[in-house]
Protein backbone atom coordinates (compact mmCIF):
# COMPACT_ATOMS: atom_id res chain seq x y z
CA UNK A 1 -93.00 47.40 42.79
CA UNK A 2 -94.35 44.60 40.64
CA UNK A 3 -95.65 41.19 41.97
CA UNK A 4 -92.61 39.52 43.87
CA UNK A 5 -91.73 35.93 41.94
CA UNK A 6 -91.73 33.84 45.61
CA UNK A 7 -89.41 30.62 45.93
CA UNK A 8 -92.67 28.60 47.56
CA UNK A 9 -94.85 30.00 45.36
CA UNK A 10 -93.84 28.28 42.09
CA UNK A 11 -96.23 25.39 41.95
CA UNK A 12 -96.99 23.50 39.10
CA UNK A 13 -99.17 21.18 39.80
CA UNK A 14 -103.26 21.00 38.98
CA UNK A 15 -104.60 19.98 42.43
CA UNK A 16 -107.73 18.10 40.17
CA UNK A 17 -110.78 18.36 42.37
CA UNK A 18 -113.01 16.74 39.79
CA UNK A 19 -110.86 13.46 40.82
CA UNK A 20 -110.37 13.66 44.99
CA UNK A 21 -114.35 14.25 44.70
CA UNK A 22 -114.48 10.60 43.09
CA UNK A 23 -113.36 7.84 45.47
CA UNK A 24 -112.86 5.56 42.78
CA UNK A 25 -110.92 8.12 40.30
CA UNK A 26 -108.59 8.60 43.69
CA UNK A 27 -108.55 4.70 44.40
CA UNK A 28 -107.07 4.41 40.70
CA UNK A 29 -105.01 7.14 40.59
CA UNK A 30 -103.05 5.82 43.86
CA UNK A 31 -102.15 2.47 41.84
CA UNK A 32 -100.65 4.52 39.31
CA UNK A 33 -99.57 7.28 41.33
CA UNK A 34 -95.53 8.79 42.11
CA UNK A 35 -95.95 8.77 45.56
CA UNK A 36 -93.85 11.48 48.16
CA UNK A 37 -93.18 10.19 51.92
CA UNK A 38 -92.94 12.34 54.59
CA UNK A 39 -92.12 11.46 58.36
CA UNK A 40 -93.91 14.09 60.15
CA UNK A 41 -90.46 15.85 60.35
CA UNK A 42 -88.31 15.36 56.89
CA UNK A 43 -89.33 14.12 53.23
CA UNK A 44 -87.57 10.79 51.54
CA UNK A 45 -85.56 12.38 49.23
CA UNK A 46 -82.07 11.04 46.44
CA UNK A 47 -79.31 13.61 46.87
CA UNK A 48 -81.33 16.71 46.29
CA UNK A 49 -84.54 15.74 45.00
CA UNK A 50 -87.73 13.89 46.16
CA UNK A 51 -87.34 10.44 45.82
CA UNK A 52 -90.68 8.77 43.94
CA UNK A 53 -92.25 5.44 45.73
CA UNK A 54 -94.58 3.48 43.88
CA UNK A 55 -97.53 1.99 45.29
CA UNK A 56 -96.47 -1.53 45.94
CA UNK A 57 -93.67 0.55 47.92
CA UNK A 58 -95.83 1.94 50.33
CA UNK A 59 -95.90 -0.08 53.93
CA UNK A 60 -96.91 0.30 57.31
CA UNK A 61 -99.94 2.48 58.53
CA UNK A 62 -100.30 5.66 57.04
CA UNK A 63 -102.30 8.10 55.27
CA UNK A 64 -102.21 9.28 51.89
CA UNK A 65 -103.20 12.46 50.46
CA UNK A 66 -103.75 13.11 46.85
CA UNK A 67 -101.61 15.79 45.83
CA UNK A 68 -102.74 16.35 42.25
CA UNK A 69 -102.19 16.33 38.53
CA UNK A 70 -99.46 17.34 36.44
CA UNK A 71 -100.27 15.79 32.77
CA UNK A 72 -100.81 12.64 33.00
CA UNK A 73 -99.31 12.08 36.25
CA UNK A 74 -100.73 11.43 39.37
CA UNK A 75 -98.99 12.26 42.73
CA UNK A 76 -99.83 11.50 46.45
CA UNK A 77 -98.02 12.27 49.24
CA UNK A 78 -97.80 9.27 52.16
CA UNK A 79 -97.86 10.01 55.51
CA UNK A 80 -96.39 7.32 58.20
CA UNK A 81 -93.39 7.67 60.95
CA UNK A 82 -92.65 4.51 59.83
CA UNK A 83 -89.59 5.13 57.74
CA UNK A 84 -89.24 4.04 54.13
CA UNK A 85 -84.76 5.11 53.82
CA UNK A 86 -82.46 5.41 56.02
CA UNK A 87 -82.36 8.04 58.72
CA UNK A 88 -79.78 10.18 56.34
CA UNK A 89 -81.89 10.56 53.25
CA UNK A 90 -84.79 12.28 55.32
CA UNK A 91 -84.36 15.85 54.72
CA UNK A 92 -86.56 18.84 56.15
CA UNK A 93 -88.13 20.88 53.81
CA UNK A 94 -86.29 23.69 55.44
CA UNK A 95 -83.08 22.11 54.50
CA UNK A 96 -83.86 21.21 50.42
CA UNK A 97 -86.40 23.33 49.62
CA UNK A 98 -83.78 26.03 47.87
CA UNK A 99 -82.68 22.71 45.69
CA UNK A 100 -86.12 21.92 44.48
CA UNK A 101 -87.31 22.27 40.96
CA UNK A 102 -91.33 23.62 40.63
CA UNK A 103 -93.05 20.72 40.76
CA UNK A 104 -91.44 19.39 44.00
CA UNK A 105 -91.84 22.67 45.48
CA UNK A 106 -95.55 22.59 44.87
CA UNK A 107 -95.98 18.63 46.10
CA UNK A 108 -93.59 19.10 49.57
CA UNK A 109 -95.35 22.44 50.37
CA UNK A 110 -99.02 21.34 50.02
CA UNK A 111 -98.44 17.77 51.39
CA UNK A 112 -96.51 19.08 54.61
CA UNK A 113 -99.12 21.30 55.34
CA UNK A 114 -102.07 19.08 54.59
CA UNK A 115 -100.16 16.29 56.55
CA UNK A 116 -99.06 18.32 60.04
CA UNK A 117 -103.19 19.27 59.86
CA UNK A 118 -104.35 15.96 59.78
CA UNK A 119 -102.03 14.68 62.45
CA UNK A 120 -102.99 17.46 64.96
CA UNK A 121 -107.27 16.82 64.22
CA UNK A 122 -108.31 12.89 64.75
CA UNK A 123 -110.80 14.01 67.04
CA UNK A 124 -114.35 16.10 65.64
CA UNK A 125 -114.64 19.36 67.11
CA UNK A 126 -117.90 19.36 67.28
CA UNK A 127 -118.84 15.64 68.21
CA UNK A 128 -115.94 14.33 69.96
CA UNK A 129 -115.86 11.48 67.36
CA UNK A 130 -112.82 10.31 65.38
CA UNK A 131 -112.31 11.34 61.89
CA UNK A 132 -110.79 9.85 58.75
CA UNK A 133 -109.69 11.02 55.94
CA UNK A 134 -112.09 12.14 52.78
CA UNK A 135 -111.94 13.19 49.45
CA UNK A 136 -108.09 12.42 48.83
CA UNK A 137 -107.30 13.83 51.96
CA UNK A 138 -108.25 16.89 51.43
CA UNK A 139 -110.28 17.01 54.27
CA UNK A 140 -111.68 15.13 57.59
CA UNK A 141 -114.88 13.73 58.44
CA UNK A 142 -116.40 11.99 61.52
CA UNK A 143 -119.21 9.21 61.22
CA UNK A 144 -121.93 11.71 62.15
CA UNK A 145 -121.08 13.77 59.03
CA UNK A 146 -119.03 16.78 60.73
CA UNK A 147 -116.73 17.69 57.96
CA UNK A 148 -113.07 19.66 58.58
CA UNK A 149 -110.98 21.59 56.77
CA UNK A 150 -107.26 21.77 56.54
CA UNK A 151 -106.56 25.24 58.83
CA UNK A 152 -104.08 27.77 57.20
CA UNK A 153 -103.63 30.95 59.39
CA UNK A 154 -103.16 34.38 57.41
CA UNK A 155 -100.37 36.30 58.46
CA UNK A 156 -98.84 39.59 56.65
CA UNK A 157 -95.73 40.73 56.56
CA UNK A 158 -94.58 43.98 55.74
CA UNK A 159 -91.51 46.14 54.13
CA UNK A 160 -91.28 49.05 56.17
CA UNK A 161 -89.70 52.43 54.06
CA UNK A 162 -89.44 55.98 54.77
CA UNK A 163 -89.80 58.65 51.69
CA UNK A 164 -85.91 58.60 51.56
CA UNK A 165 -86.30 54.48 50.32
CA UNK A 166 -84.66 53.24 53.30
CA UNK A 167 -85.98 50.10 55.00
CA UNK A 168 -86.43 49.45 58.42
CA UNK A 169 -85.52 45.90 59.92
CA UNK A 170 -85.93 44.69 63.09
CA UNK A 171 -84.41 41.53 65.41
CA UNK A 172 -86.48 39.55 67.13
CA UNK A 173 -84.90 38.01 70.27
CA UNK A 174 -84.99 34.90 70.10
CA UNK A 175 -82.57 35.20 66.90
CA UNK A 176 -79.64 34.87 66.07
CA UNK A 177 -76.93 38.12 67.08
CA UNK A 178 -77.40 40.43 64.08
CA UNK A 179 -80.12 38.44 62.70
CA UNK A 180 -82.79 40.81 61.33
CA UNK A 181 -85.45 41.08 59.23
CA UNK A 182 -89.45 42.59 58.36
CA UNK A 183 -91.69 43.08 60.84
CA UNK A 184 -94.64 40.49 60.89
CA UNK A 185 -97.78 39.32 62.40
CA UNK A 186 -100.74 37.23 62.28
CA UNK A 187 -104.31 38.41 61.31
CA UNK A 188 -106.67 38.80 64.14
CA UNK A 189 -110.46 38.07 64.00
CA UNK A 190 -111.97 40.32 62.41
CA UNK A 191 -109.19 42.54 60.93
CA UNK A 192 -108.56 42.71 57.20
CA UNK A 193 -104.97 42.44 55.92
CA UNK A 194 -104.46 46.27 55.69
CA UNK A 195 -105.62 47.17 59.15
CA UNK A 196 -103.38 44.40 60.37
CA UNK A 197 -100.76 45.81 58.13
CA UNK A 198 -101.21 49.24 60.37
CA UNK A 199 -101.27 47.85 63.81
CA UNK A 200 -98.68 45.24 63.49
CA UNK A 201 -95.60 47.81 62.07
CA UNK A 202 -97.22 50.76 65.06
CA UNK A 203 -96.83 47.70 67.43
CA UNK A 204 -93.63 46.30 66.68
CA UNK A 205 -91.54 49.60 65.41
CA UNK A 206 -93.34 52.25 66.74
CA UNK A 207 -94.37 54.27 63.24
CA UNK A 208 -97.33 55.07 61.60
CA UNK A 209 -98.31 53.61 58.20
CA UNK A 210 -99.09 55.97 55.21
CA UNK A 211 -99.46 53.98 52.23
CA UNK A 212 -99.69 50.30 51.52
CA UNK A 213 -98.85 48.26 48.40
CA UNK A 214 -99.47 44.57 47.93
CA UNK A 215 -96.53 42.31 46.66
CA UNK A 216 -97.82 39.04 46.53
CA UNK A 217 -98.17 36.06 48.82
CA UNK A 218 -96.31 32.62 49.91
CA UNK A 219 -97.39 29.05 51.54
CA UNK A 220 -95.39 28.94 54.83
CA UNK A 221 -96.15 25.28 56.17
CA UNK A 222 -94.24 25.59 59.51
CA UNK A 223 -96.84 24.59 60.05
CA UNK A 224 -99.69 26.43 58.77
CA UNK A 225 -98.81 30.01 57.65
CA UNK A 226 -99.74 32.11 54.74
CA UNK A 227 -97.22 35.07 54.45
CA UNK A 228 -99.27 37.77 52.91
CA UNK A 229 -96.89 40.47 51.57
CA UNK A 230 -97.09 44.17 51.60
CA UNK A 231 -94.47 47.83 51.58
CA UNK A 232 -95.96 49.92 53.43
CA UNK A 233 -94.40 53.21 53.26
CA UNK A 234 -94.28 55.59 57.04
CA UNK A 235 -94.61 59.10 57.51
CA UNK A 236 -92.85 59.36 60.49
CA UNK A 237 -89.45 57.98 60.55
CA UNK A 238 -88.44 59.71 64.25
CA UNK A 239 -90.79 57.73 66.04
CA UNK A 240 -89.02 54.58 64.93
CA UNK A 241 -88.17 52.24 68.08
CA UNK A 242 -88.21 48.76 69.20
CA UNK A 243 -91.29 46.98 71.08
CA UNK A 244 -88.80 45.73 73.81
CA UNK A 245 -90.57 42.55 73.93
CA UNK A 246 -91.06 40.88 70.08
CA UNK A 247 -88.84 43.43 68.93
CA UNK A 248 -85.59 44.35 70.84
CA UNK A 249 -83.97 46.02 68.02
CA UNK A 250 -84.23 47.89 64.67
CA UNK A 251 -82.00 49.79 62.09
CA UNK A 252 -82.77 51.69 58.95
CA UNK A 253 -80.41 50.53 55.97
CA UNK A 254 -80.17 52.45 52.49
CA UNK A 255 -79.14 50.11 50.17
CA UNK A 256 -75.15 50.78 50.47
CA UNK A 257 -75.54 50.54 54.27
CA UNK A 258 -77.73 47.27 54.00
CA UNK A 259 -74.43 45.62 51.47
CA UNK A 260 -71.69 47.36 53.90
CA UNK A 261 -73.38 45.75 57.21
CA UNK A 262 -73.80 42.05 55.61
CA UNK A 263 -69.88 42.07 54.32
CA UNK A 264 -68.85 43.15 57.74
CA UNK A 265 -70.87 40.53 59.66
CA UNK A 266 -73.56 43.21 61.50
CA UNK A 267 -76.35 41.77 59.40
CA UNK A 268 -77.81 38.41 59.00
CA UNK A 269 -80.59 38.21 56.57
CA UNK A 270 -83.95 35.97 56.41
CA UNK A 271 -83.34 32.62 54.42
CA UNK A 272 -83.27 32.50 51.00
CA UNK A 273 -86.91 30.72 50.59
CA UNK A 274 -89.06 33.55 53.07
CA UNK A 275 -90.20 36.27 51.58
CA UNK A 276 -88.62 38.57 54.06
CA UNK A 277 -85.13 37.85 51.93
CA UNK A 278 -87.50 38.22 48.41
CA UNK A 279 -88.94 41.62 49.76
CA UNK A 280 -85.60 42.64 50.60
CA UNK A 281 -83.64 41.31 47.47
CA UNK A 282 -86.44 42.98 45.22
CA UNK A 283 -85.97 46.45 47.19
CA UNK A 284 -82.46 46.46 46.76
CA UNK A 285 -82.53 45.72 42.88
CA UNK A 286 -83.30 42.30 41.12
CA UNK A 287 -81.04 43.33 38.75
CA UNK A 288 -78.21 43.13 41.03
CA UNK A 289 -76.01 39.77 42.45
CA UNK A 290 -77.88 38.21 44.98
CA UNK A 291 -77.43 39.14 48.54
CA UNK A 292 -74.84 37.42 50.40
CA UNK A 293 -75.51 35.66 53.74
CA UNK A 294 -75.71 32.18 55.40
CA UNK A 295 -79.14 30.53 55.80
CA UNK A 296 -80.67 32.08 59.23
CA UNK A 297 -83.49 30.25 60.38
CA UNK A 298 -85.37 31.08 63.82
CA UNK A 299 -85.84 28.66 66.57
């Protein structure tokens, strides 16, 4: 299986660190700058698409990030609970993010993450001293010099198959009846991505990994995730079972099964931007319709 083509992955924008490195060039660059607002909850956004502030726009206290290039083009994102629309046109990137062309994808992704970061570390770790924002944003630094970096937290999750190509899902429960989906975990200390590859899928379904393939990776800012993606394929389909705790359930679908159990309402698939549903969609043939199913989102 080739590289998977990942809705949050799409980016198109040239993050420039030859300018946040140059107060000045960022100083500019804001007065010129399309600027992106986001609540702490839901971006400003016209109908289906970012709406654009201008500098002279921007009120209230805040913070900015610079967000990057594209061409000529500047773009920051602003950061304030202070709202700059009405309560309706704030939209979570949950909700719009399937509606989003490249570029916006690339701006709301990076400047939620960046932004739920900063407002979780105004204290130095090390110091106990405040910190501000430096180099664009892209980082934090106390008046002693202590410097922090935005935290993302590797997690990988995996396409489970048997030598017969059927995929095994499992249902979390917390979810929604019938919701299910790929089994996945976050790295541990210590462990690289394929060892956590092996212990997660023994963990959560009970089978033991025989061969691993990488399929790409996606930005998963809720709040700080990156999904790393693998198939991993078992040799020992019989010892398949649920956790009972993280897991409570799991079925193996061929591909007619996996269609059949989503028409009759016995299957609820990932959303449409994870890459649980891109995993899925790519095993089951990207050259066929998309598959059906209402957005399913966990708590």
């Amino acid at each position: 299986m080739k590289i998977l083509d990942l809705p949050l992955s799409r980016s198109t924008v040239d993050r420039a660190a030859h300018i946040r490195n140059d107060v000045a060039a960022v100083e500019a660059a804001w007065h010129r700058a399309e600027i992106i607002h986001f609540d702490g909850v839901g971006f400003l956004t016209t109908g289906s698409s970012l709406r654009i502030l201008r500098a002279d726009q921007i009120t209230g206290v805040g913070e900015r990030v610079f967000l990057g290039m594209q061409g000529d083009t500047s773009y920051f994102l602003w950061c304030s609970e202070e709202k700059l629309g009405s309560e309706e046109e704030y939209k979570t990137l949950r909700e719009i993010s399937s509606e989003l062309t490249s570029l916006e994808i690339g701006l709301a992704v990076h400047g939620q993450a960046v932004a739920l970061w900063h407002h979780k570390h105004p204290i130095c770790a090390v110091c106990g001293l405040p910190t501000d924002p430096a180099l664009g944003g892209a980082i934090r630094r106390c008046s002693e010099g202590h410097e922090h970096y935005p935290r993302t937290d590797p997690a990988i999750i995996v396409l489970v198959k048997d030598k017969d190509d059927r995929i095994l899902l499992g249902r979390q429960a917390v979810w929604p009846e019938f919701r299910f989906s790929t089994f996945a975990g976050f790295v541990e200390a210590g462990e690289s991505f394929e060892q956590c590859v092996i212990r997660e899928v023994l963990e959560e379904s009970g089978v033991t990994v025989a061969d691993i393939h990488y399929l790409g990776s996606q930005p998963w800012p809720f709040p700080q995730s990156l999904m790393i993606a693998f198939e991993a394929t078992i040799q020992d389909p019989e010892n398949a079972r649920p956790d009972g705790e993280e897991i409570v359930e799991i079925r193996w679908f061929d591909r007619d099964g996996l269609y059949a159990a989503i028409m009759e309402g016995t299957l609820l698939l990932p959303p449409s931007i994870s890459v649980a549903r891109a995993m899925i969609q790519a095993w089951y043939g990207v050259d066929r319709p998309a598959l059906p199913g209402a957005e399913t989102w966990r708590p």
